[in-house]
PDB file of N, CA and C in Angstrom:
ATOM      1  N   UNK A   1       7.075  -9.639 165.954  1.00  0.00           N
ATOM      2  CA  UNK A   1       6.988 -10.446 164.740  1.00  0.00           C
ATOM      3  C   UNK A   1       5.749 -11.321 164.780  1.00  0.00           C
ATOM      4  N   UNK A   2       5.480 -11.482 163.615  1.00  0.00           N
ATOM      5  CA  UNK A   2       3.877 -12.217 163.455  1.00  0.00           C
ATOM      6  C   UNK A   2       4.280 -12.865 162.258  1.00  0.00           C
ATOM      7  N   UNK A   3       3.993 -14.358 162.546  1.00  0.00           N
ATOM      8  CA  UNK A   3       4.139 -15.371 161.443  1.00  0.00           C
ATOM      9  C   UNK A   3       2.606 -16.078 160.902  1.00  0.00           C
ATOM     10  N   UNK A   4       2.590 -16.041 159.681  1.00  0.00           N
ATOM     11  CA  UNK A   4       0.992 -16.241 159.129  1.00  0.00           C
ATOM     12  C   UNK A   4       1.165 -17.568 158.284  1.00  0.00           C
ATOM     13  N   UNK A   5       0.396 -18.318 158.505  1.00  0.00           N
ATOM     14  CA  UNK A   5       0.292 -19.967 157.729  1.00  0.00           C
ATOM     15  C   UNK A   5      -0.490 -19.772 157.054  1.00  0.00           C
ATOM     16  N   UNK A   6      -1.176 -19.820 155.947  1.00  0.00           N
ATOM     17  CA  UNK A   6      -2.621 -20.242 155.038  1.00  0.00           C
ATOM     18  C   UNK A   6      -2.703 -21.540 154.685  1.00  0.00           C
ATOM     19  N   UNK A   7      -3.857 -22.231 155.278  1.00  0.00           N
ATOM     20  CA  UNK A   7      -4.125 -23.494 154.238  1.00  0.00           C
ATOM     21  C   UNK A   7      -5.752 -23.374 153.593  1.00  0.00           C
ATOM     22  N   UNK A   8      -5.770 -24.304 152.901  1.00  0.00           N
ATOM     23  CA  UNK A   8      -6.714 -24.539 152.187  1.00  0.00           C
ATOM     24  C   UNK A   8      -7.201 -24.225 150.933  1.00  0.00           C
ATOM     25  N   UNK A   9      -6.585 -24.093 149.944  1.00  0.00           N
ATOM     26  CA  UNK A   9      -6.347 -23.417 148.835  1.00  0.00           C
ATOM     27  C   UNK A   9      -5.975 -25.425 148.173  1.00  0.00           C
ATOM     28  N   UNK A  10      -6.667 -24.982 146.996  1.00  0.00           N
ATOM     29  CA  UNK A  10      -7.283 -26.036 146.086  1.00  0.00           C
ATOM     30  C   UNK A  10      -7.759 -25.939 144.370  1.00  0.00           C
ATOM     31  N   UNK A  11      -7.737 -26.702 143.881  1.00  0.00           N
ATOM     32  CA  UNK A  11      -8.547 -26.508 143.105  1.00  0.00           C
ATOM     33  C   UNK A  11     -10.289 -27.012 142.927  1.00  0.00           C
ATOM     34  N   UNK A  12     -11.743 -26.437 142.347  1.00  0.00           N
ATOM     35  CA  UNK A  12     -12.690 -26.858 142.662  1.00  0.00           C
ATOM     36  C   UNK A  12     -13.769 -26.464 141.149  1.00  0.00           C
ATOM     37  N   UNK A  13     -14.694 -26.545 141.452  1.00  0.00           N
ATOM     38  CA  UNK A  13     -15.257 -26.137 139.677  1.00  0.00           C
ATOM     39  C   UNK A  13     -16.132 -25.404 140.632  1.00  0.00           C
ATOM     40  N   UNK A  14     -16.801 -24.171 139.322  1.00  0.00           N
ATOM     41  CA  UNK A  14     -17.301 -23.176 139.526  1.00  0.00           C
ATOM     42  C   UNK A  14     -19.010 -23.888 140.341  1.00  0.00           C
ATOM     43  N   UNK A  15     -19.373 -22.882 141.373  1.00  0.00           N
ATOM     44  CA  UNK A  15     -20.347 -23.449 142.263  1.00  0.00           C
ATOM     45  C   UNK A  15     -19.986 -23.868 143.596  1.00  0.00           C
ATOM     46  N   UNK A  16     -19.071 -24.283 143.499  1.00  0.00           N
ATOM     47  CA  UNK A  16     -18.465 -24.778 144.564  1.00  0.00           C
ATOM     48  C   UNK A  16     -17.902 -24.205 146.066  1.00  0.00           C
ATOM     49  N   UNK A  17     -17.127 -24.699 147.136  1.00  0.00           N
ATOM     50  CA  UNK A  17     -17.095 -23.961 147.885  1.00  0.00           C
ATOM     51  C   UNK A  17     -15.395 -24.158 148.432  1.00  0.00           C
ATOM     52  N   UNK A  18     -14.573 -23.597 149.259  1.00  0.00           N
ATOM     53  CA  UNK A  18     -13.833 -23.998 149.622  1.00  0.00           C
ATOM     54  C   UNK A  18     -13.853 -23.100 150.724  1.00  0.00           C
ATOM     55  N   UNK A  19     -13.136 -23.238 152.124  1.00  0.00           N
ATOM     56  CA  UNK A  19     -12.418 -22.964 153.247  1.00  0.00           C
ATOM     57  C   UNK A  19     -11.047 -22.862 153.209  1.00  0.00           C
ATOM     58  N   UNK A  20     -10.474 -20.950 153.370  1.00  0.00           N
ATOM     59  CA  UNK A  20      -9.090 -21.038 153.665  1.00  0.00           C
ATOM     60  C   UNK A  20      -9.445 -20.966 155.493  1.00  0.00           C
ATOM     61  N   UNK A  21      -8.089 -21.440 155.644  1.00  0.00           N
ATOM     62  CA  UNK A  21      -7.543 -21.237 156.961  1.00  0.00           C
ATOM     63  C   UNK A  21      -5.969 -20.028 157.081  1.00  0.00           C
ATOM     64  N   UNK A  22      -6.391 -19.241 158.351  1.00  0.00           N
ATOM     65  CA  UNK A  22      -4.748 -18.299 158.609  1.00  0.00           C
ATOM     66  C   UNK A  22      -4.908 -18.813 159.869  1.00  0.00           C
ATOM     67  N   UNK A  23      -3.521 -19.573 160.246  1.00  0.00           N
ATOM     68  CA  UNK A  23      -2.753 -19.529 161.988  1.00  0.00           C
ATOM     69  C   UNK A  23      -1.690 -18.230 162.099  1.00  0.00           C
ATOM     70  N   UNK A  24      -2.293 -17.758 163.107  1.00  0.00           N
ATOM     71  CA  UNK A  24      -0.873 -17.182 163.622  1.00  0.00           C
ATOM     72  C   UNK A  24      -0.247 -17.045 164.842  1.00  0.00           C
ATOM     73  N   UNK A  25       1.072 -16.565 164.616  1.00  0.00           N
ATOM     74  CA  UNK A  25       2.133 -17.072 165.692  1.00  0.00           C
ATOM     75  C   UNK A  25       2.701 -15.869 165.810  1.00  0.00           C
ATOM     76  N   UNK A  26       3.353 -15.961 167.314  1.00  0.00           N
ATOM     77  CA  UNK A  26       4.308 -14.987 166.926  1.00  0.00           C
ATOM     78  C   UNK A  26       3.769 -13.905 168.368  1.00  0.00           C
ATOM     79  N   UNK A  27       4.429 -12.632 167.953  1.00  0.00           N
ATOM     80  CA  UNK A  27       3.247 -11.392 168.753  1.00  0.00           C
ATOM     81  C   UNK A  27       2.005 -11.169 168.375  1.00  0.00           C
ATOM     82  N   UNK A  28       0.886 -12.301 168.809  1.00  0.00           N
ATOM     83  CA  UNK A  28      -0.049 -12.383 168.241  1.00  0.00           C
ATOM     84  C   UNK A  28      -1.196 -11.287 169.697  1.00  0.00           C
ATOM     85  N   UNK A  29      -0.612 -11.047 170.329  1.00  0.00           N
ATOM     86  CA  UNK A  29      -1.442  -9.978 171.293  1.00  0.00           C
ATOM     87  C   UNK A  29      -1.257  -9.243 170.475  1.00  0.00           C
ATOM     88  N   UNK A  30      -0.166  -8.328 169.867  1.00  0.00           N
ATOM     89  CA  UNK A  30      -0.842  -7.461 169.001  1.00  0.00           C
ATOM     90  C   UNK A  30      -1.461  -7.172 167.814  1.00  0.00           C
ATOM     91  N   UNK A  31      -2.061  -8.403 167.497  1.00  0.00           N
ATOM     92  CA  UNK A  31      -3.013  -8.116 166.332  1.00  0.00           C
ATOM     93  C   UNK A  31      -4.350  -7.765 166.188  1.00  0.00           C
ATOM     94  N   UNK A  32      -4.370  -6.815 165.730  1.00  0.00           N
ATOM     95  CA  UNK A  32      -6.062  -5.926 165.757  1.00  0.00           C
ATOM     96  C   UNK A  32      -6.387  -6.857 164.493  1.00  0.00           C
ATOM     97  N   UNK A  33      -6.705  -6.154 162.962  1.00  0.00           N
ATOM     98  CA  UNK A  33      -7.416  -6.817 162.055  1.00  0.00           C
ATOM     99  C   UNK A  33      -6.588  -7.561 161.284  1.00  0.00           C
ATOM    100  N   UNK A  34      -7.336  -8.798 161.277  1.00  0.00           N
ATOM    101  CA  UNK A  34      -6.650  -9.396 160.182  1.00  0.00           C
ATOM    102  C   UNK A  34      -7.835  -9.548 158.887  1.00  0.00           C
ATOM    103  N   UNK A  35      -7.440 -10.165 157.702  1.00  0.00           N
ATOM    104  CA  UNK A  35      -7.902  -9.893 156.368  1.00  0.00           C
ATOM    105  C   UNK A  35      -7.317 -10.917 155.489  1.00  0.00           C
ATOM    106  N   UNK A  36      -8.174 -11.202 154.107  1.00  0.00           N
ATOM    107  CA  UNK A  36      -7.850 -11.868 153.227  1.00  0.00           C
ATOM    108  C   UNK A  36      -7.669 -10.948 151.928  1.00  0.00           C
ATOM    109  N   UNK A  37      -5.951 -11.208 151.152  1.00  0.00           N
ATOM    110  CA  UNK A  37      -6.627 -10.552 149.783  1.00  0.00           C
ATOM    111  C   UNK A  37      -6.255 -11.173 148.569  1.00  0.00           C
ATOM    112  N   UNK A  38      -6.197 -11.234 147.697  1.00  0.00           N
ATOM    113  CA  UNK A  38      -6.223 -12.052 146.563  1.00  0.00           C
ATOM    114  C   UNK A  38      -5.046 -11.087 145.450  1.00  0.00           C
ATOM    115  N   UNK A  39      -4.387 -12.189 144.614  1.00  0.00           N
ATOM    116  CA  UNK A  39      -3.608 -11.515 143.344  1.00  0.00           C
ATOM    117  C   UNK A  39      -4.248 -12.560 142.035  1.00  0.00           C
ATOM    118  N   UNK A  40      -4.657 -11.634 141.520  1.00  0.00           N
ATOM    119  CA  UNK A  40      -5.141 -12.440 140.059  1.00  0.00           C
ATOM    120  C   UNK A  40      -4.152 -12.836 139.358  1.00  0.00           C
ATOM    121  N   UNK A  41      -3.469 -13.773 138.453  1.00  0.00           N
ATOM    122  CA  UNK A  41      -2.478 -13.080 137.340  1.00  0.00           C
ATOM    123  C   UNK A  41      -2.486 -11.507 136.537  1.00  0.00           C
ATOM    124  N   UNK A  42      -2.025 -10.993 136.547  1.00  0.00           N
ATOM    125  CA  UNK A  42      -2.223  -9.763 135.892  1.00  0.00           C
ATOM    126  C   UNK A  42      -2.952  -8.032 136.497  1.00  0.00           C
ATOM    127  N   UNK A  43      -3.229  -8.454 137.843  1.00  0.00           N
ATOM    128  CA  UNK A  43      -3.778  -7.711 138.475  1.00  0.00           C
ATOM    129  C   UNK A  43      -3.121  -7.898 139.788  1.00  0.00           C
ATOM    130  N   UNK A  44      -3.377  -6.699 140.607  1.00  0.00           N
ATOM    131  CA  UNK A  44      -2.743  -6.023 141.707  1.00  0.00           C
ATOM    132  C   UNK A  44      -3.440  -6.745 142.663  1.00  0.00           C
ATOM    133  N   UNK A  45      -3.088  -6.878 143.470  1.00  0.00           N
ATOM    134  CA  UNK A  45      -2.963  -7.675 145.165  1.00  0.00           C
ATOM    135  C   UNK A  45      -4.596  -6.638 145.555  1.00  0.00           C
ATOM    136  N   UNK A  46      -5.851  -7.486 145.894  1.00  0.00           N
ATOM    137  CA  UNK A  46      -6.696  -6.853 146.535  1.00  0.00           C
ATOM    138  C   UNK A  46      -7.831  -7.302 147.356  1.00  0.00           C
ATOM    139  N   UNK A  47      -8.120  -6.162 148.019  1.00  0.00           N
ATOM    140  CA  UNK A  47      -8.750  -6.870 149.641  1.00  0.00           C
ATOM    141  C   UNK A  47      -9.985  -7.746 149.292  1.00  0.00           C
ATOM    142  N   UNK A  48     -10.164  -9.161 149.566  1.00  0.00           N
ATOM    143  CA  UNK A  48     -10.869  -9.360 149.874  1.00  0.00           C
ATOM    144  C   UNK A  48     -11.707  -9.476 151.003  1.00  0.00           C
ATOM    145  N   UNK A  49     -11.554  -9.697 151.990  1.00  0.00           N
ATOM    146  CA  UNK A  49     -12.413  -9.244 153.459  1.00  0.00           C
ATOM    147  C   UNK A  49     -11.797  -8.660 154.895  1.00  0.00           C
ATOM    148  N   UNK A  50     -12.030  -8.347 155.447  1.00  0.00           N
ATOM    149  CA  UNK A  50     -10.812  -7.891 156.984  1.00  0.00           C
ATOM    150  C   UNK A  50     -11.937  -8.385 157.962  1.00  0.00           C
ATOM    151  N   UNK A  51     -11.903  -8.420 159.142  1.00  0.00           N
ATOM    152  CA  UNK A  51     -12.280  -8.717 160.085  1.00  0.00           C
ATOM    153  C   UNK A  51     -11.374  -8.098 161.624  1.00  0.00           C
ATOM    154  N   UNK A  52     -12.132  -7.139 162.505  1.00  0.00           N
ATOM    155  CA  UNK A  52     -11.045  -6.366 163.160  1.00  0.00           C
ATOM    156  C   UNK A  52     -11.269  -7.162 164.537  1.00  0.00           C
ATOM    157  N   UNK A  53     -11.044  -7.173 165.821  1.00  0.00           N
ATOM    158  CA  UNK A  53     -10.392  -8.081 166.909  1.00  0.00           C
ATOM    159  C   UNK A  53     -12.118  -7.942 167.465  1.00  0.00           C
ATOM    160  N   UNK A  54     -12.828  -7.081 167.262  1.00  0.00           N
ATOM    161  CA  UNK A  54     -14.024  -7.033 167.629  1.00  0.00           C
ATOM    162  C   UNK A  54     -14.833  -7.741 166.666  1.00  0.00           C
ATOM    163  N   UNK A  55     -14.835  -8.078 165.705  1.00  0.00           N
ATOM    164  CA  UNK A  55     -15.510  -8.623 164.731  1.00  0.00           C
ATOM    165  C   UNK A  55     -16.102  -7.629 164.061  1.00  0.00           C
ATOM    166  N   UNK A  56     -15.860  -6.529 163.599  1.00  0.00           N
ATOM    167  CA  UNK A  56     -16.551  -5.923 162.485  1.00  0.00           C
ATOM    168  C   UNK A  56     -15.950  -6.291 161.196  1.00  0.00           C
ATOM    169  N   UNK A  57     -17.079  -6.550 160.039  1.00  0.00           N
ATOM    170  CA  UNK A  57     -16.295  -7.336 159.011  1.00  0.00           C
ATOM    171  C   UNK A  57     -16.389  -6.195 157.558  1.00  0.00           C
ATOM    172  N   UNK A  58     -15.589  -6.336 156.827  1.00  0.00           N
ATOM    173  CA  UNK A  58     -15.777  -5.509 155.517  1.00  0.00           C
ATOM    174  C   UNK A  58     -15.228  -6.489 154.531  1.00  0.00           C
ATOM    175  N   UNK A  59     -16.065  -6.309 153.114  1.00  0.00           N
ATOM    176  CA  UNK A  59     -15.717  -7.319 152.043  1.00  0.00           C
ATOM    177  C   UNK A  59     -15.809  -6.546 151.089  1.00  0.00           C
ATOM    178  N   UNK A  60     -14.858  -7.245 149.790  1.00  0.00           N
ATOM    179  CA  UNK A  60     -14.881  -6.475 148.565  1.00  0.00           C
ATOM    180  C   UNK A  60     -16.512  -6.374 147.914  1.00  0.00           C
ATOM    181  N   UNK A  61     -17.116  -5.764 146.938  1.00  0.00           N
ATOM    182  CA  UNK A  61     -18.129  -5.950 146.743  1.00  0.00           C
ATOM    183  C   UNK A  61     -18.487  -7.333 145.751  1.00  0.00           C
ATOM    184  N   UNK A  62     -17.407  -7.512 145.089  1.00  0.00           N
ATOM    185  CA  UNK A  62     -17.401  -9.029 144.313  1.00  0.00           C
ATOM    186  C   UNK A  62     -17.699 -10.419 145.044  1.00  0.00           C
ATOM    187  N   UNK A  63     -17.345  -9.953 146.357  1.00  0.00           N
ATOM    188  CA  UNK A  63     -17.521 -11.598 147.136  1.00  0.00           C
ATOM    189  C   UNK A  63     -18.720 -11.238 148.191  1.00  0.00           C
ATOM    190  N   UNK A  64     -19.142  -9.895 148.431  1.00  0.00           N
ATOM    191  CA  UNK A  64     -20.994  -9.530 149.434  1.00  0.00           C
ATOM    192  C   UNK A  64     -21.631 -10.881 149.055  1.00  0.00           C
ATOM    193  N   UNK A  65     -22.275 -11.106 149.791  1.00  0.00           N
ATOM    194  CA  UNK A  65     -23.044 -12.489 150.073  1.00  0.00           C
ATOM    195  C   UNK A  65     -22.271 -14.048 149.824  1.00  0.00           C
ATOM    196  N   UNK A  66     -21.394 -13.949 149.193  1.00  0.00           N
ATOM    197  CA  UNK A  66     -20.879 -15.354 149.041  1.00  0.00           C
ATOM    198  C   UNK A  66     -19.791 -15.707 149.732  1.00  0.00           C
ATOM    199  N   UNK A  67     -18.608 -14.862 150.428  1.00  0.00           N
ATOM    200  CA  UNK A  67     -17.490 -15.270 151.207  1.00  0.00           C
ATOM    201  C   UNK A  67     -17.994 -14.572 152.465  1.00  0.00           C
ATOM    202  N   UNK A  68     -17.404 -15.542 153.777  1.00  0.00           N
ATOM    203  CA  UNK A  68     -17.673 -15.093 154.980  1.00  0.00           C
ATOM    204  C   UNK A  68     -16.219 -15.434 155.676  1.00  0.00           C
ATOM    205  N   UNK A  69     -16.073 -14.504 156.222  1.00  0.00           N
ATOM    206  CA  UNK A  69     -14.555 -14.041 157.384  1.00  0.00           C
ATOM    207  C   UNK A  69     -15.245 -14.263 158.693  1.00  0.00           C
ATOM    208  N   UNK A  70     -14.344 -14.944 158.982  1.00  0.00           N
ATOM    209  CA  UNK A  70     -14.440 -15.289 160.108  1.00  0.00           C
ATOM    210  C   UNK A  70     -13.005 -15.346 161.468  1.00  0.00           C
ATOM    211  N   UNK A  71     -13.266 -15.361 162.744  1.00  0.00           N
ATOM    212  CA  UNK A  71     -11.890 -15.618 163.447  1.00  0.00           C
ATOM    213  C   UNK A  71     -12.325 -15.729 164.869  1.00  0.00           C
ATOM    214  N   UNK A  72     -11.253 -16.795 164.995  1.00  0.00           N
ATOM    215  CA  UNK A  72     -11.190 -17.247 166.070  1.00  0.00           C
ATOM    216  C   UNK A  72     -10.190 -16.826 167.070  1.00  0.00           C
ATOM    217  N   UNK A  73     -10.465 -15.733 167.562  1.00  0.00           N
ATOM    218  CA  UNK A  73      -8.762 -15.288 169.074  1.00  0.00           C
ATOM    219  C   UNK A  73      -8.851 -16.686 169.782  1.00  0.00           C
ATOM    220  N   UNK A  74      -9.041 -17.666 170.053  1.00  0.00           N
ATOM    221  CA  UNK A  74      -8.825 -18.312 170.900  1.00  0.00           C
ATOM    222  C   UNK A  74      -7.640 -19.244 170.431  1.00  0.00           C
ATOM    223  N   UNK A  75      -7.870 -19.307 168.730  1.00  0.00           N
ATOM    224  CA  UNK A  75      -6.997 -20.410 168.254  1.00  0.00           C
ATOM    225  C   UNK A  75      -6.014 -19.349 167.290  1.00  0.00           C
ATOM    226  N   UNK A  76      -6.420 -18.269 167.577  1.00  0.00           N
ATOM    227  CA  UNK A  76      -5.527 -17.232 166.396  1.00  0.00           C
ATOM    228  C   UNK A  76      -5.550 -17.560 165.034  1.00  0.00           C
ATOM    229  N   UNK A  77      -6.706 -17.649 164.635  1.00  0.00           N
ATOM    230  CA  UNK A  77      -7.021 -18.229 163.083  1.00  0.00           C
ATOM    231  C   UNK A  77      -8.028 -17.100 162.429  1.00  0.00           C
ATOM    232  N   UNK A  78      -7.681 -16.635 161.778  1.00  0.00           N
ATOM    233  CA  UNK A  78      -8.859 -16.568 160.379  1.00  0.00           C
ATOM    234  C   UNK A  78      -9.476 -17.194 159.493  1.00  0.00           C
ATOM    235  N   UNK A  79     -10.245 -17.407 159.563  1.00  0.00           N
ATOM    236  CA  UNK A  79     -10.967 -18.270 158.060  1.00  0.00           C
ATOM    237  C   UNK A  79     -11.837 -17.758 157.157  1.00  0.00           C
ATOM    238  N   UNK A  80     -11.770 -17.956 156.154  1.00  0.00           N
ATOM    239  CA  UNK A  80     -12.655 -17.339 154.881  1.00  0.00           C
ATOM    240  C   UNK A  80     -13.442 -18.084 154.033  1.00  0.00           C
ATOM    241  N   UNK A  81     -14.502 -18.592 154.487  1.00  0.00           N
ATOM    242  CA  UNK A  81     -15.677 -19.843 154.012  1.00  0.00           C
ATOM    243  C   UNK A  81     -15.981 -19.035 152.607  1.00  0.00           C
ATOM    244  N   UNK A  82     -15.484 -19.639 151.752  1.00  0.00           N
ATOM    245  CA  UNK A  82     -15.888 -19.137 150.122  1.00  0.00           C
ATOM    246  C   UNK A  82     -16.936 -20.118 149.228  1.00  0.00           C
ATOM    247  N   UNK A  83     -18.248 -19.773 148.886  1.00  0.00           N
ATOM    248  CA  UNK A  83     -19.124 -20.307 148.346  1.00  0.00           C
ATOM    249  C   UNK A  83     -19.980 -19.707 147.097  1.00  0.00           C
ATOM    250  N   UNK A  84     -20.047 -20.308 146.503  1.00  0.00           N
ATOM    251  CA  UNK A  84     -20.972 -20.229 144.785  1.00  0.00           C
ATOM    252  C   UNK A  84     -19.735 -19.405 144.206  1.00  0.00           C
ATOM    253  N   UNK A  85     -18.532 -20.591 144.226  1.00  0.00           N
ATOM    254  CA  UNK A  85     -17.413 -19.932 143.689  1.00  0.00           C
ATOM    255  C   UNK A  85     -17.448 -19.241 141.859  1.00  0.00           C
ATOM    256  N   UNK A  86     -16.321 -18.667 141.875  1.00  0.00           N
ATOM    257  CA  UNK A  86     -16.747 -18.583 140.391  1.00  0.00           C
ATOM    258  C   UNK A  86     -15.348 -18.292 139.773  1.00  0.00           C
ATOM    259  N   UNK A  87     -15.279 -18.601 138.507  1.00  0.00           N
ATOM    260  CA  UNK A  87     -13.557 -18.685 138.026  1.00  0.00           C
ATOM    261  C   UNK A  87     -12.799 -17.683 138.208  1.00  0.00           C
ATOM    262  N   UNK A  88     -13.697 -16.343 138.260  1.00  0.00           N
ATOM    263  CA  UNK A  88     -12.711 -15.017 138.585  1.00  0.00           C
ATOM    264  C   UNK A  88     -12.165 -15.074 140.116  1.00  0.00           C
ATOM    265  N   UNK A  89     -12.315 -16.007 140.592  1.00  0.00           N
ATOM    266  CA  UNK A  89     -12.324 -15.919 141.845  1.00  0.00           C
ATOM    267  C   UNK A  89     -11.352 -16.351 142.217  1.00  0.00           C
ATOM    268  N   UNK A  90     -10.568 -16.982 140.770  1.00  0.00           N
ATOM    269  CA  UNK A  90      -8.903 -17.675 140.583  1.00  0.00           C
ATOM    270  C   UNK A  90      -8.115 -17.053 141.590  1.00  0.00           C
ATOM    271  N   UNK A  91      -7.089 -17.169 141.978  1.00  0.00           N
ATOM    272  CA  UNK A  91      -5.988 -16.480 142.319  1.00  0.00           C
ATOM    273  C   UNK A  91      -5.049 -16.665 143.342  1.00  0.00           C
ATOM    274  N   UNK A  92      -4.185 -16.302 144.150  1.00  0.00           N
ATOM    275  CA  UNK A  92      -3.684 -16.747 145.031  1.00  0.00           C
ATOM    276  C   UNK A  92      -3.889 -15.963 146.091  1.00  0.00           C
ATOM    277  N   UNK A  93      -4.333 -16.761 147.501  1.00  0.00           N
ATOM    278  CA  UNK A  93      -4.870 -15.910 148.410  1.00  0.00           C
ATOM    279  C   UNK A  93      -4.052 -15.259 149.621  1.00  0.00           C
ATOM    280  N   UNK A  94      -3.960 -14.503 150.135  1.00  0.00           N
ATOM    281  CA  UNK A  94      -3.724 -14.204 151.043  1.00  0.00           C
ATOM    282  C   UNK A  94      -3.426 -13.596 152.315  1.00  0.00           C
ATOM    283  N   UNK A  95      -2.953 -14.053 153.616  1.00  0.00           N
ATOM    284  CA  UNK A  95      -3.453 -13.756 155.066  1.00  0.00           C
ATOM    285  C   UNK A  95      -2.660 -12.498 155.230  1.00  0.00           C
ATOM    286  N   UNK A  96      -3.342 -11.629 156.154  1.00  0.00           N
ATOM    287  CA  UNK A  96      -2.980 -10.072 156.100  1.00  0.00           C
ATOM    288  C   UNK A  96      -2.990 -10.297 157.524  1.00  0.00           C
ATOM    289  N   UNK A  97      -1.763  -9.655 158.490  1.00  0.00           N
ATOM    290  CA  UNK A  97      -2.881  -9.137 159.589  1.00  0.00           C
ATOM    291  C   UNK A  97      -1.696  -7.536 159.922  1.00  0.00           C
ATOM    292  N   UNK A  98      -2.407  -7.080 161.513  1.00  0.00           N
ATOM    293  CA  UNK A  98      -1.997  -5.796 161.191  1.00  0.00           C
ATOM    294  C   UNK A  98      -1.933  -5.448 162.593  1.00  0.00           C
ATOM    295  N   UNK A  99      -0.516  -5.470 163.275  1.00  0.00           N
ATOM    296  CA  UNK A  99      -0.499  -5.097 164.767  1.00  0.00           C
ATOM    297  C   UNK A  99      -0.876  -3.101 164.618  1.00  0.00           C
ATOM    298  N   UNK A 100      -1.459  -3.218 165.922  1.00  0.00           N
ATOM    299  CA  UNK A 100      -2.653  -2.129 166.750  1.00  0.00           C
ATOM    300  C   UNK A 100      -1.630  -1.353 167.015  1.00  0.00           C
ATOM    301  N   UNK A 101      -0.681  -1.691 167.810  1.00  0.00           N
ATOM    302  CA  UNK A 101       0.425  -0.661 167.846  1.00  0.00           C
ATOM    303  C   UNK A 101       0.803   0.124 167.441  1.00  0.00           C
ATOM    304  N   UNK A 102       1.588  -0.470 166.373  1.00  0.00           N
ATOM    305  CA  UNK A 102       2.145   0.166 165.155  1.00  0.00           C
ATOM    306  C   UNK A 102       1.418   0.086 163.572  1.00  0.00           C
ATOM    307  N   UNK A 103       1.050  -0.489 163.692  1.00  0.00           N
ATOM    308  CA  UNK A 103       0.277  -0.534 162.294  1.00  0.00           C
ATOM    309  C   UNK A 103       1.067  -1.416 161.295  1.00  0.00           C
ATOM    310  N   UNK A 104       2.005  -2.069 161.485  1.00  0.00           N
ATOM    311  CA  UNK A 104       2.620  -2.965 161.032  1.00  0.00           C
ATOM    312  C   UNK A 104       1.850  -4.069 159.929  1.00  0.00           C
ATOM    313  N   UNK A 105       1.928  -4.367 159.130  1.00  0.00           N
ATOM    314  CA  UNK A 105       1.555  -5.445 158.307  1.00  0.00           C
ATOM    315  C   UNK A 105       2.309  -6.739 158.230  1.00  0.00           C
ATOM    316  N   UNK A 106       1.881  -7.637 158.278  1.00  0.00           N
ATOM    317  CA  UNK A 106       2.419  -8.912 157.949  1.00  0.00           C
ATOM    318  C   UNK A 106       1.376  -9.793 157.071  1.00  0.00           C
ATOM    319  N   UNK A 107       2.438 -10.764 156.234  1.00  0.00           N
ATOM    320  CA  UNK A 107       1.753 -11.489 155.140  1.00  0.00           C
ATOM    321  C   UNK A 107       2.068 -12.847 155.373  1.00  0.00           C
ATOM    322  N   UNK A 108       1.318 -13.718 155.173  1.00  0.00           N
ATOM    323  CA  UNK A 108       1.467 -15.143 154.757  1.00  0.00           C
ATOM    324  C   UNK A 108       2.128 -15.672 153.168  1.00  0.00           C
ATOM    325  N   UNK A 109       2.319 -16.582 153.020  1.00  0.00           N
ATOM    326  CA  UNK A 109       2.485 -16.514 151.991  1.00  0.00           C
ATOM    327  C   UNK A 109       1.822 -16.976 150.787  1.00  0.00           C
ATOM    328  N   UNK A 110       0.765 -17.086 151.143  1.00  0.00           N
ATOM    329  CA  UNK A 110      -0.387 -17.843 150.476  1.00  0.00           C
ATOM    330  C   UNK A 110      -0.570 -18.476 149.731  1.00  0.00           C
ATOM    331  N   UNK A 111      -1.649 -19.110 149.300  1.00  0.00           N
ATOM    332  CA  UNK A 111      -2.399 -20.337 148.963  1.00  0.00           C
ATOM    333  C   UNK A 111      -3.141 -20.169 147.410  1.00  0.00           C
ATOM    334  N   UNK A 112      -2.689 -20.853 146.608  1.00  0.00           N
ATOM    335  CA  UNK A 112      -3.306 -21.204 145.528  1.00  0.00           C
ATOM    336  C   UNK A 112      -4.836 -21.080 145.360  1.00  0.00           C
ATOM    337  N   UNK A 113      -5.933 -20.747 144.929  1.00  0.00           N
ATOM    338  CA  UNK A 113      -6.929 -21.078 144.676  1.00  0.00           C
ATOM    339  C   UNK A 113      -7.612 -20.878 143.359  1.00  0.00           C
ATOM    340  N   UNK A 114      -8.031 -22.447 142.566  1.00  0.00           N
ATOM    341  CA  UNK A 114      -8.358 -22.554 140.795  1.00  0.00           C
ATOM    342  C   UNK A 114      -9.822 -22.582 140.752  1.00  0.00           C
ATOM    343  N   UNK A 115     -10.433 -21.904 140.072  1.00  0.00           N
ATOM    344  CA  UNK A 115     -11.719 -22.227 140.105  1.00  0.00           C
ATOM    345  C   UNK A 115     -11.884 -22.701 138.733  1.00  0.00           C
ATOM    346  N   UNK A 116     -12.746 -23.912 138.220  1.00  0.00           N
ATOM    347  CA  UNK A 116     -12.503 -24.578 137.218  1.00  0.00           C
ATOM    348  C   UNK A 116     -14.310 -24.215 136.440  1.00  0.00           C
ATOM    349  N   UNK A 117     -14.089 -23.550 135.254  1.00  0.00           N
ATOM    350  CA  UNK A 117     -15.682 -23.220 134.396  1.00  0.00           C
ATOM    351  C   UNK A 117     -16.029 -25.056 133.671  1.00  0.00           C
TER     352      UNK A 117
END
C-alpha cells in the first residue's frame, strides 16, 4: 500500500507560479514513477508530467517549458514547480505513483488549482 498527500494547490492569477508538493508513505520501496495529472471540469483526468526513480522526465506538451517535476527519494516527495501559469491550467491536480512490481497505481487525492485571467 502507498499513501499519497498533495499540497499546494491555491488559487493565483494568470503569470504566476505555484508549487505542488506529493509525500509518500507506505511501501514506498516500491515505487518506480511517480507523476502529476490534472481533471479539468468537463474533461478526462490527464498526464501532466511523470518522473521515473531514475529521473527521466516526460510532460504533456501544454506545460514543455513551463512546469518542472521534480523528486526527491530521500524525502519521498514529488514536486511540480508550475510557472507562467495560465487559466487553462485550472483544475484539480493530482499525485500518481506506480509500484515496479506490479504495476499498481495509486492516487492522492488532490489539490485544487484556480488560475485567475
Amino acid at each position: 500500500q502507498v499513501q499519497l498527500v498533495e499540497y499546494g494547490g491555491g488559487l493565483v492569477q494568470a503569470g504566476g507560479s505555484l508549487r505542488l508538493s506529493c509525500a509518500a508513505s507506505g511501501s514506498i520501496f516500491s515505487i518506480s514513477t511517480m507523476g502529476w495529472y490534472r481533471r479539468a471540469p468537463g474533461n478526462q483526468r490527464e498526464l501532466v508530467a511523470a518522473i521515473t526513480g531514475g529521473g527521466s522526465t516526460n510532460y504533456a506538451d501544454s506545460v514543455k517549458g513551463r512546469f518542472t517535476i521534480s523528486r526527491d527519494n530521500a524525502k519521498n516527495t514529488v514536486y511540480l514547480q508550475m510557472n507562467s501559469l495560465k487559466p487553462e491550467d485550472t483544475a484539480v491536480y493530482y499525485c500518481n505513483a506506480v509500484l515496479r512490481s506490479t504495476g499498481w497505481e495509486y492516487w492522492g487525492r488532490g489539490t485544487q488549482v484556480t488560475i485567475s485571467s
